[in-house]
N, C-alpha and C. Protein backbone atom coordinates (compact mmCIF):
# COMPACT_ATOMS: atom_id res chain seq x y z
N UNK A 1 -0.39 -11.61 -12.16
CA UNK A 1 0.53 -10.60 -11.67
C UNK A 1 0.03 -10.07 -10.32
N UNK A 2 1.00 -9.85 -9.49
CA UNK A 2 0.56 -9.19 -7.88
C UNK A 2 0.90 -7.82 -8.11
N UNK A 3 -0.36 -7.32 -7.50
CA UNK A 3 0.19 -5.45 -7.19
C UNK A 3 0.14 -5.20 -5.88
N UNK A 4 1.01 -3.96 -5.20
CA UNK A 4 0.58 -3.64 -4.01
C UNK A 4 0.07 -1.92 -4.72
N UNK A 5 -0.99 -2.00 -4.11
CA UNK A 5 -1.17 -0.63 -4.25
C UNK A 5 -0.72 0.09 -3.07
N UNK A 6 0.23 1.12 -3.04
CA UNK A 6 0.60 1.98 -2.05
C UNK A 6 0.58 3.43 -1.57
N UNK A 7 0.30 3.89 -0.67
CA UNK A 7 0.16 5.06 0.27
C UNK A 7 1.39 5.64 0.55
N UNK A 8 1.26 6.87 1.07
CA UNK A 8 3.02 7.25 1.27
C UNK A 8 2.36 7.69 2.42
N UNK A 9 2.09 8.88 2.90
CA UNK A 9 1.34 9.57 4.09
C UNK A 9 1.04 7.93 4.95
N UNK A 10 1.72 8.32 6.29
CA UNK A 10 1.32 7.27 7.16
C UNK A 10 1.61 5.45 6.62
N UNK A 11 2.39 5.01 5.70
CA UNK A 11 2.79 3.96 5.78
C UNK A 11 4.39 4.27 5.44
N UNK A 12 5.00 4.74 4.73
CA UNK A 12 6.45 5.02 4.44
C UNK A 12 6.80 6.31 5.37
N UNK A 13 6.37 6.62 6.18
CA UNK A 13 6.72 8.15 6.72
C UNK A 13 5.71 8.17 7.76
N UNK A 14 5.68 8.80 8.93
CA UNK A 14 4.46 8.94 10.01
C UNK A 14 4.59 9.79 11.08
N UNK A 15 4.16 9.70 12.26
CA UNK A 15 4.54 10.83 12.85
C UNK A 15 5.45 11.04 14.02
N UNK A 16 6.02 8.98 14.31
CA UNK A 16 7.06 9.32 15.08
C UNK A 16 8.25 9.18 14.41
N UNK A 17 8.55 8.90 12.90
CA UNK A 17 9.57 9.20 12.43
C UNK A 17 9.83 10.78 12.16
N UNK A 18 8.40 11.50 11.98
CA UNK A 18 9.05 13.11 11.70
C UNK A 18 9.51 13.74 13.17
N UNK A 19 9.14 13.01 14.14
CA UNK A 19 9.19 13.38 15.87
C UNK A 19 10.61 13.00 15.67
N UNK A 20 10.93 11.74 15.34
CA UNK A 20 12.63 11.50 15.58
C UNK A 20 13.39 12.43 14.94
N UNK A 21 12.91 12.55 14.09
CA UNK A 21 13.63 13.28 13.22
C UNK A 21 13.89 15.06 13.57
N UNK A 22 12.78 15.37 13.89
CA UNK A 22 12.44 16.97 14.54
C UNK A 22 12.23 17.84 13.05
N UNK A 23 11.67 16.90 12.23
CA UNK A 23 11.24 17.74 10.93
C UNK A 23 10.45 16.83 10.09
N UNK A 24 9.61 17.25 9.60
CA UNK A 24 8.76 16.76 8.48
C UNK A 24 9.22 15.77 7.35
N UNK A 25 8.93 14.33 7.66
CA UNK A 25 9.98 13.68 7.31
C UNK A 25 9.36 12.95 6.09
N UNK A 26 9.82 13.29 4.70
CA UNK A 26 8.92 12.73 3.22
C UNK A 26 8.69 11.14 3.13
N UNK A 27 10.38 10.71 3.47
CA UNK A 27 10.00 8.93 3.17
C UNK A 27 11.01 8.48 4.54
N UNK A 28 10.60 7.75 5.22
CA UNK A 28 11.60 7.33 6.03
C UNK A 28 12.29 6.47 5.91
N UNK A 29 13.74 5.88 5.76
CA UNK A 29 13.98 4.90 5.28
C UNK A 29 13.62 3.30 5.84
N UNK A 30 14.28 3.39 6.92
CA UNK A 30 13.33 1.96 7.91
C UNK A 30 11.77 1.70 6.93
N UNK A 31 11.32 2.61 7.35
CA UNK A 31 9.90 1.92 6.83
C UNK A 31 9.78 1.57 5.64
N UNK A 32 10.75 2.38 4.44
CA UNK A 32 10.59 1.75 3.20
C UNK A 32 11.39 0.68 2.93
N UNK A 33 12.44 0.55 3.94
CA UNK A 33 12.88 -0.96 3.89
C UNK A 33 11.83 -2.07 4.05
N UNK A 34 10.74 -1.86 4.76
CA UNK A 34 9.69 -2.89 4.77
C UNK A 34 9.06 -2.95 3.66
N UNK A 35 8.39 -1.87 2.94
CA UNK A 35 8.06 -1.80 1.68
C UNK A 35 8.72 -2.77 0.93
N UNK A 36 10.17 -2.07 0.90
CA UNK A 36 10.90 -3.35 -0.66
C UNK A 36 11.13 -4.73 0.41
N UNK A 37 10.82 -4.86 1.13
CA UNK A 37 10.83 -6.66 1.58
C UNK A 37 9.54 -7.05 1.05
N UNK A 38 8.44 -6.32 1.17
CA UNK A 38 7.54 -6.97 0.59
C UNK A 38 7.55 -7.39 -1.05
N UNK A 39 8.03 -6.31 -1.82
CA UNK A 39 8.31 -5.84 -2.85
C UNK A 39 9.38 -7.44 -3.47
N UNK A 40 10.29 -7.29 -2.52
CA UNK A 40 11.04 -8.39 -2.45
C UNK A 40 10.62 -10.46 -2.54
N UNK A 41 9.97 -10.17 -1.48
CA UNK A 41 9.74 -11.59 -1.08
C UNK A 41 8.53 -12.18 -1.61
N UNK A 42 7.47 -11.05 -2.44
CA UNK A 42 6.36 -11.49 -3.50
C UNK A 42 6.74 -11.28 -4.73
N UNK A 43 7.74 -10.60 -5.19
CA UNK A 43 7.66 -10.21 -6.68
C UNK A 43 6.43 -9.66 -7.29
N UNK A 44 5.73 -8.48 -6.30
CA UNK A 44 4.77 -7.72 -7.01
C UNK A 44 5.30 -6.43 -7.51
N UNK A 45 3.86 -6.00 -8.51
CA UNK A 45 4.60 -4.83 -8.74
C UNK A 45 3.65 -3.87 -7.88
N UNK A 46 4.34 -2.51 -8.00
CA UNK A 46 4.09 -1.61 -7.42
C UNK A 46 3.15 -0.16 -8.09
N UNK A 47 2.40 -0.10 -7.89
CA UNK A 47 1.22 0.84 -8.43
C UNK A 47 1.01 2.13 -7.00
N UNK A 48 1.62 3.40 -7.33
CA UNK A 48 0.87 4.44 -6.43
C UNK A 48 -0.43 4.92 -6.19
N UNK A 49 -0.93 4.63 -5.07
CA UNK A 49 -2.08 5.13 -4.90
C UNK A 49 -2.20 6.48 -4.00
N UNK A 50 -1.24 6.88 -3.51
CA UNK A 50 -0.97 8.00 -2.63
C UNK A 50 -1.02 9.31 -3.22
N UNK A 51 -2.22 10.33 -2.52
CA UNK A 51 -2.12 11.46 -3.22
C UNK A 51 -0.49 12.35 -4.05
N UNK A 52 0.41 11.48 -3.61
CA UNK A 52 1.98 11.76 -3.89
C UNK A 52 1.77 11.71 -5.05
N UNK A 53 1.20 10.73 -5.96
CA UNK A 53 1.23 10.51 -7.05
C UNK A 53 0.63 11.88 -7.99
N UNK A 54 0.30 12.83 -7.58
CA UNK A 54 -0.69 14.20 -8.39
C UNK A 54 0.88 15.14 -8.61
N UNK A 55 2.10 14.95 -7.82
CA UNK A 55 3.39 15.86 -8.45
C UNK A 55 4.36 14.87 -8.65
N UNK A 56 4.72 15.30 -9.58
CA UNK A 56 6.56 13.99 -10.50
C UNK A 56 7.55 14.71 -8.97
N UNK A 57 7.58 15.68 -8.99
CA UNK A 57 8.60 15.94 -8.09
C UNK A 57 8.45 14.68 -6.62
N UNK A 58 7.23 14.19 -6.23
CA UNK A 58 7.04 13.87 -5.06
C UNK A 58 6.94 12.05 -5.64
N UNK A 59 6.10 11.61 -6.86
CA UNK A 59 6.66 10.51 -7.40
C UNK A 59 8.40 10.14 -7.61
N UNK A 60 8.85 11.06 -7.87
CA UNK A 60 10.26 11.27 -8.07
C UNK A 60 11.11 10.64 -6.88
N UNK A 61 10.54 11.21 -5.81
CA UNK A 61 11.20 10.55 -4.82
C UNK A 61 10.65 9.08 -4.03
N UNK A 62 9.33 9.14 -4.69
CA UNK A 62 9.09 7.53 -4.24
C UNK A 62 10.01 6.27 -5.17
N UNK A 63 10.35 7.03 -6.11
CA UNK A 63 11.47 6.20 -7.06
C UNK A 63 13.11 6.17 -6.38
N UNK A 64 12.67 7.26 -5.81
CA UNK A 64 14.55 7.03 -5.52
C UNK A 64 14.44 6.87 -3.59
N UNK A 65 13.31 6.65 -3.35
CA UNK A 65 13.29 6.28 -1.65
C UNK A 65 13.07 5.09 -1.88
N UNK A 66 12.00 4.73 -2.54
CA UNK A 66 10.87 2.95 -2.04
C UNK A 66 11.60 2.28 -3.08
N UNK A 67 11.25 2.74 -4.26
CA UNK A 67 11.26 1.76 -6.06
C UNK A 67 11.48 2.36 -7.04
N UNK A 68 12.59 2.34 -7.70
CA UNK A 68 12.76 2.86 -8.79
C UNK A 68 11.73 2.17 -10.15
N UNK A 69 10.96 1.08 -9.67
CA UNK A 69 10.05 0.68 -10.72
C UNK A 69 8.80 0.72 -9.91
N UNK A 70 7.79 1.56 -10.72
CA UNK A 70 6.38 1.80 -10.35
C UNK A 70 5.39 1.61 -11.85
N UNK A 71 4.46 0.21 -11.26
CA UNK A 71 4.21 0.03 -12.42
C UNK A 71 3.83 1.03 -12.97
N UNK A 72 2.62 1.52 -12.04
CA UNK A 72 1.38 2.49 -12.65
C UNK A 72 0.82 3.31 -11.76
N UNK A 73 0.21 4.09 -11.57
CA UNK A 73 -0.46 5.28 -10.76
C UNK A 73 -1.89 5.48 -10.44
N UNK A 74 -2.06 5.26 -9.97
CA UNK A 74 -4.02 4.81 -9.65
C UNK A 74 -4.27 6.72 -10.35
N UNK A 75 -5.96 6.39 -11.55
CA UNK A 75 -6.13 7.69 -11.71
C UNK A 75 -6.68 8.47 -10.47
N UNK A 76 -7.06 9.99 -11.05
CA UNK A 76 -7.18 10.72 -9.36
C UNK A 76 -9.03 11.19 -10.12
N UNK A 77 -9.49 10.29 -9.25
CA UNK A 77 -11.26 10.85 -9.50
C UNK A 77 -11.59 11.73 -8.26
N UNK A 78 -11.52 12.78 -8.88
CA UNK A 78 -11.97 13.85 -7.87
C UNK A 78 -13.54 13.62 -7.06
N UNK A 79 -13.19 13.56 -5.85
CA UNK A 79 -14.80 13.45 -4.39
C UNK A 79 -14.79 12.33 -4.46
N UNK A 80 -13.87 11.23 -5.01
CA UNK A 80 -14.34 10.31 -4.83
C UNK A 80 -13.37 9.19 -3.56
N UNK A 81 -13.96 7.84 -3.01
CA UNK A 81 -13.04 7.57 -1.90
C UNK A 81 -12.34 6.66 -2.96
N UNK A 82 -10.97 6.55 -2.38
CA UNK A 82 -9.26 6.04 -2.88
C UNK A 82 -9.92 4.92 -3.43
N UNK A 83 -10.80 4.11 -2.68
CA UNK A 83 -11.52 2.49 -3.29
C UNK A 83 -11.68 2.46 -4.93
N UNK A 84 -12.12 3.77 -4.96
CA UNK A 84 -12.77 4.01 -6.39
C UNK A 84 -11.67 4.01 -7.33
N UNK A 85 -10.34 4.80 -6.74
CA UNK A 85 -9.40 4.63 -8.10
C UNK A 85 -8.64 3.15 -8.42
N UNK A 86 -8.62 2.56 -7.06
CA UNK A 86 -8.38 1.23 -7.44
C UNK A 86 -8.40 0.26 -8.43
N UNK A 87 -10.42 0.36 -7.75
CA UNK A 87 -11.07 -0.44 -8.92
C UNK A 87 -11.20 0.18 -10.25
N UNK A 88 -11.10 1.32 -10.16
CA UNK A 88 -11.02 1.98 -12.01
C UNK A 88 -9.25 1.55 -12.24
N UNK A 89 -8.56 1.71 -11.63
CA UNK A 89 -7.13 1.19 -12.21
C UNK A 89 -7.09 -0.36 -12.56
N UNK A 90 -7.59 -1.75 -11.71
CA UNK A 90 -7.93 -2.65 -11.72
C UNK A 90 -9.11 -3.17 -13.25
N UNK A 91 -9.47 -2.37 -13.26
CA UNK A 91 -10.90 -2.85 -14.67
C UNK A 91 -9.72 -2.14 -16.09
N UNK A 92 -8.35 -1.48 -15.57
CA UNK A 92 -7.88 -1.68 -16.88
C UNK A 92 -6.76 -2.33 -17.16
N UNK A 93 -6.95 -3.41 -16.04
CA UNK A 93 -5.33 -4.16 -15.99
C UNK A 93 -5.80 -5.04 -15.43
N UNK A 94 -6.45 -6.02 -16.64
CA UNK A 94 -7.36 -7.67 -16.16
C UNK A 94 -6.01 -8.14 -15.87
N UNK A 95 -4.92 -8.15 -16.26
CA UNK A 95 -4.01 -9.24 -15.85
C UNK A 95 -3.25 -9.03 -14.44
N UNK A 96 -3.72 -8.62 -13.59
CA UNK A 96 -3.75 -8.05 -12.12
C UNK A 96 -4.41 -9.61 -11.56
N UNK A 97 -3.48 -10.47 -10.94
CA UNK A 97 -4.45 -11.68 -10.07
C UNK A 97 -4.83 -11.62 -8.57
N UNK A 98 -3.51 -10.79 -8.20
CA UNK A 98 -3.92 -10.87 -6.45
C UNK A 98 -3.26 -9.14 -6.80
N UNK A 99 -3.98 -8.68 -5.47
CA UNK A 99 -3.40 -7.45 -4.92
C UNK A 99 -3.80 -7.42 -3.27
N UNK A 100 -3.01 -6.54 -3.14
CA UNK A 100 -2.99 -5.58 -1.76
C UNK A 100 -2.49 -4.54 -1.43
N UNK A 101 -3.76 -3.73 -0.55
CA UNK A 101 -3.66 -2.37 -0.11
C UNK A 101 -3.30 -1.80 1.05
N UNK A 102 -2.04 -0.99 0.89
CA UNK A 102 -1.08 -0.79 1.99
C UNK A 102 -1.90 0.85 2.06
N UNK A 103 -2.62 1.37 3.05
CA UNK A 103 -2.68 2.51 3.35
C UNK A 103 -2.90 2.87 5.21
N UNK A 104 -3.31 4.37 5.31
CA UNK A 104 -3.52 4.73 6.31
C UNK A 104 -5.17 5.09 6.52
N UNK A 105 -5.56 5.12 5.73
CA UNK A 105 -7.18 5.40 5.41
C UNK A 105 -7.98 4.38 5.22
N UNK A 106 -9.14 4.45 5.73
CA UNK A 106 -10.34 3.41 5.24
C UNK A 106 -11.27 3.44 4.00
N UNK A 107 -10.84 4.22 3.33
CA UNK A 107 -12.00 4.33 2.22
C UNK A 107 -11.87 3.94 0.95
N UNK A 108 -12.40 2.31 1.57
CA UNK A 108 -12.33 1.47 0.73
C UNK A 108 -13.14 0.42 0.72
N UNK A 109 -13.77 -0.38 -0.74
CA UNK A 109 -15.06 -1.71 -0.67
C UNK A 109 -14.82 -2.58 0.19
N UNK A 110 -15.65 -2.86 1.22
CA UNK A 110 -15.29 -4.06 1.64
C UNK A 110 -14.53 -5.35 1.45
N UNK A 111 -14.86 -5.44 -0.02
CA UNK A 111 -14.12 -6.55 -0.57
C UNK A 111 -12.64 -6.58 -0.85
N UNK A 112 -11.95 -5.20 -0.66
CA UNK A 112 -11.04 -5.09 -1.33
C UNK A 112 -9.76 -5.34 -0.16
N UNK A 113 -8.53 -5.82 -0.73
CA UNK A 113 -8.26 -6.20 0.51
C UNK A 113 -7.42 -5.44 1.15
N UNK A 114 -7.28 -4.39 2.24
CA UNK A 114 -6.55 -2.91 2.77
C UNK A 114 -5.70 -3.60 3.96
N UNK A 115 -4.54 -3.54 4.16
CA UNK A 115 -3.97 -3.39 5.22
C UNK A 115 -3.52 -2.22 5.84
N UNK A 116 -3.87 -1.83 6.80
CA UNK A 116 -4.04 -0.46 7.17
C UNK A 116 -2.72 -0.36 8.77
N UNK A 117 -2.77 0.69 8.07
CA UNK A 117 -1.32 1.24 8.62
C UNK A 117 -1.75 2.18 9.74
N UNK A 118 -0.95 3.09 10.41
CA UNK A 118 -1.37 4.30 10.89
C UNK A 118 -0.49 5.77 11.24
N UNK A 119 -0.91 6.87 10.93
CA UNK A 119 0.12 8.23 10.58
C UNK A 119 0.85 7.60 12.15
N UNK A 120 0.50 7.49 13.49
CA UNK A 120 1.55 7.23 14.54
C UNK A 120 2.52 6.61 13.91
N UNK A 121 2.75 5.52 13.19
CA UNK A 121 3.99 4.53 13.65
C UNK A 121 3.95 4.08 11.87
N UNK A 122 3.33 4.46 10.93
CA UNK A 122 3.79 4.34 9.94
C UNK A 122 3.15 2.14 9.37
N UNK A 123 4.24 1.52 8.75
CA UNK A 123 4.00 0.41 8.17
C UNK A 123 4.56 -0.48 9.29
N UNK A 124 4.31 -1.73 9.68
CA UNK A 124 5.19 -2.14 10.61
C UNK A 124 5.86 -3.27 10.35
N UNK A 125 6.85 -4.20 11.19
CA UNK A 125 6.46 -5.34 9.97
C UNK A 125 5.61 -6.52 10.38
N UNK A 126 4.51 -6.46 10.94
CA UNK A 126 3.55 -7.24 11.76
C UNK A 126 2.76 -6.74 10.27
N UNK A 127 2.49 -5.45 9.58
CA UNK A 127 1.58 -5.33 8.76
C UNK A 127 2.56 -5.81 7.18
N UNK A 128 3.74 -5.75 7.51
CA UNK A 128 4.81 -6.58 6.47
C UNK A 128 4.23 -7.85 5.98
N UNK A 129 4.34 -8.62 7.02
CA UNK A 129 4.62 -9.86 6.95
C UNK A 129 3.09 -10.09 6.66
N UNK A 130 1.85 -9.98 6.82
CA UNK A 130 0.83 -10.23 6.54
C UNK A 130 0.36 -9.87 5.12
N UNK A 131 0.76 -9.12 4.47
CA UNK A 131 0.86 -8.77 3.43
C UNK A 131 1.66 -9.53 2.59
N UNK A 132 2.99 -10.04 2.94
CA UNK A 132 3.53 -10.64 2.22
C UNK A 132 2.90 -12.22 2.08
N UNK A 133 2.45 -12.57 3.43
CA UNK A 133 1.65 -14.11 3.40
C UNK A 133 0.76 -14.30 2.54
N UNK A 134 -0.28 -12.73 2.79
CA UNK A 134 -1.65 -12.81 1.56
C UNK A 134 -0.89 -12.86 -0.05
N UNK A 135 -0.09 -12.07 -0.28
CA UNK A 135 0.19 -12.12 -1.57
C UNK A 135 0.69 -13.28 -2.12
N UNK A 136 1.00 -14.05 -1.40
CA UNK A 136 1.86 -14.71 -1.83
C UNK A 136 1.28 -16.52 -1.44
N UNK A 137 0.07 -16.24 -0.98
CA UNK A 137 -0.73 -17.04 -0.66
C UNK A 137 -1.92 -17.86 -2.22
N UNK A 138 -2.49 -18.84 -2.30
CA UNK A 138 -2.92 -19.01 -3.39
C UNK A 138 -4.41 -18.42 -3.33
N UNK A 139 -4.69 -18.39 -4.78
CA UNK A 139 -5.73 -17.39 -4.91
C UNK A 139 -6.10 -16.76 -5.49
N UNK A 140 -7.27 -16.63 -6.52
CA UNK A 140 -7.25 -15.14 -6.82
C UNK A 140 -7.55 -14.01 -6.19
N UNK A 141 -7.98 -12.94 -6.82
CA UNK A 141 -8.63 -11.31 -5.58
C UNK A 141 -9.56 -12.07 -4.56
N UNK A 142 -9.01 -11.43 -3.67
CA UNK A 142 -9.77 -12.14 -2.27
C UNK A 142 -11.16 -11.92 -2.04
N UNK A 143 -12.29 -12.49 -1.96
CA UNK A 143 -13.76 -11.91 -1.50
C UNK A 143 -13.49 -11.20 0.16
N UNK A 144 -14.79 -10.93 0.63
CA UNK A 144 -14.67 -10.21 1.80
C UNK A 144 -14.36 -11.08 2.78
N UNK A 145 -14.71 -12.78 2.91
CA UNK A 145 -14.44 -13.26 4.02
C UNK A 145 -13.38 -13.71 4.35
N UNK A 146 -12.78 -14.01 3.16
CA UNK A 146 -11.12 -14.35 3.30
C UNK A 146 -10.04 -13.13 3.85
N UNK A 147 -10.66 -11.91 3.31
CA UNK A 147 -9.91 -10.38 4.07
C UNK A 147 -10.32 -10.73 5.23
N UNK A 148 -11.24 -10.92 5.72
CA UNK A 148 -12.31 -10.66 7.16
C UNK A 148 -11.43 -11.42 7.96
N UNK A 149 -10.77 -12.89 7.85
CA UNK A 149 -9.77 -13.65 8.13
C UNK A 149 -8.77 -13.10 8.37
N UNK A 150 -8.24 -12.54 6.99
CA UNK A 150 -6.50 -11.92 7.52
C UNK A 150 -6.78 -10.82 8.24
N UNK A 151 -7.49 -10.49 8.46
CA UNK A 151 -7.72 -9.19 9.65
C UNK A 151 -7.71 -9.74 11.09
N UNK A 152 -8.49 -10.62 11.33
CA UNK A 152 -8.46 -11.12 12.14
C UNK A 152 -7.13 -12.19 12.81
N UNK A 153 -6.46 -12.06 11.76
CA UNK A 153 -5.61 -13.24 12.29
C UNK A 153 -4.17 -11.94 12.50
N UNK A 154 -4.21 -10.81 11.85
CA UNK A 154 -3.67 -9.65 12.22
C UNK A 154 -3.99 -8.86 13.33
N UNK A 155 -5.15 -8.39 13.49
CA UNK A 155 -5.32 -7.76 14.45
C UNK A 155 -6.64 -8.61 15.56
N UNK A 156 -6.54 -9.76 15.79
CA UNK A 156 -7.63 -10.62 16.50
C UNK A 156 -8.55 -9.86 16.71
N UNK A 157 -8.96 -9.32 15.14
CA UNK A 157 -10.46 -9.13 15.56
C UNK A 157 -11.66 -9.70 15.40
């Protein structure tokens, strides 16, 4: 099974959609249209990892903006970095084969594989489409050098 684990802050919403907008903008739609293409064109499921996930009111609307199906909710380990709820969500759902991590933050294992977004401009689909290649690419969970690759072949670094 594929998961994306997802962020809301800075990949579905950012800060020149709340600029377009001239208000504080929760989910933007454009960008969550990229979301469900990915959603779309891998057949993964979808697991929140975004502090969104701590109120139903604010899950609520990731159901009726991004996905009305969310598998599961990464738990919330307090002081600890986002990496950590991952892999504690991951050690209870062996049947998880590939994933990927859509956020705006770095705090996460090396190994794990993050596509990183940013609060400016949100998800793009340059970070779409790479995401959708890895997932959908053969494989199981990626080690670090195979991420180290799609990074590089994303952002030539």
């Amino acid at each position: 099974m594929k998961v994306l684990f997802l962020d809301i802050d800075g990949v579905v919403n950012s800060r020149r959609s709340s600029m377009r907008a001239g208000r504080i903008v929760g989910i933007d739609p454009d960008l969550a249209d990229r979301v469900r293409r990915i959603i779309a064109e891998t057949g993964c499921e979808v697991v929140l990892s975004s502090t969104w996930r701590l109120w139903e009111e604010n899950v609520a609307e990731v159901r009726a903006e991004v996905t009305p199906e969310l598998y599961g909710l990464t738990p919330s380990i307090p002081w600890s970095p986002r990496g950590d709820e991952v892999a504690q969500w991951l050690a209870d759902h062996p049947e998880v084969t590939r994933y990927a991590i859509v956020d705006d933050n770095d705090d996460f294992a090396p190994d794990q594989p993050l596509f990183r977004t940013s609060w400016e401009v949100g998800i793009t689909d340059e970070v779409a489409d790479a995401v959708i290649a890895y997932l959908n690419s053969a494989g199981g969970i990626a080690p670090e050098r195979r991420r180290h690759r799609w990074l590089q072949r994303l952002f030539g670094r």
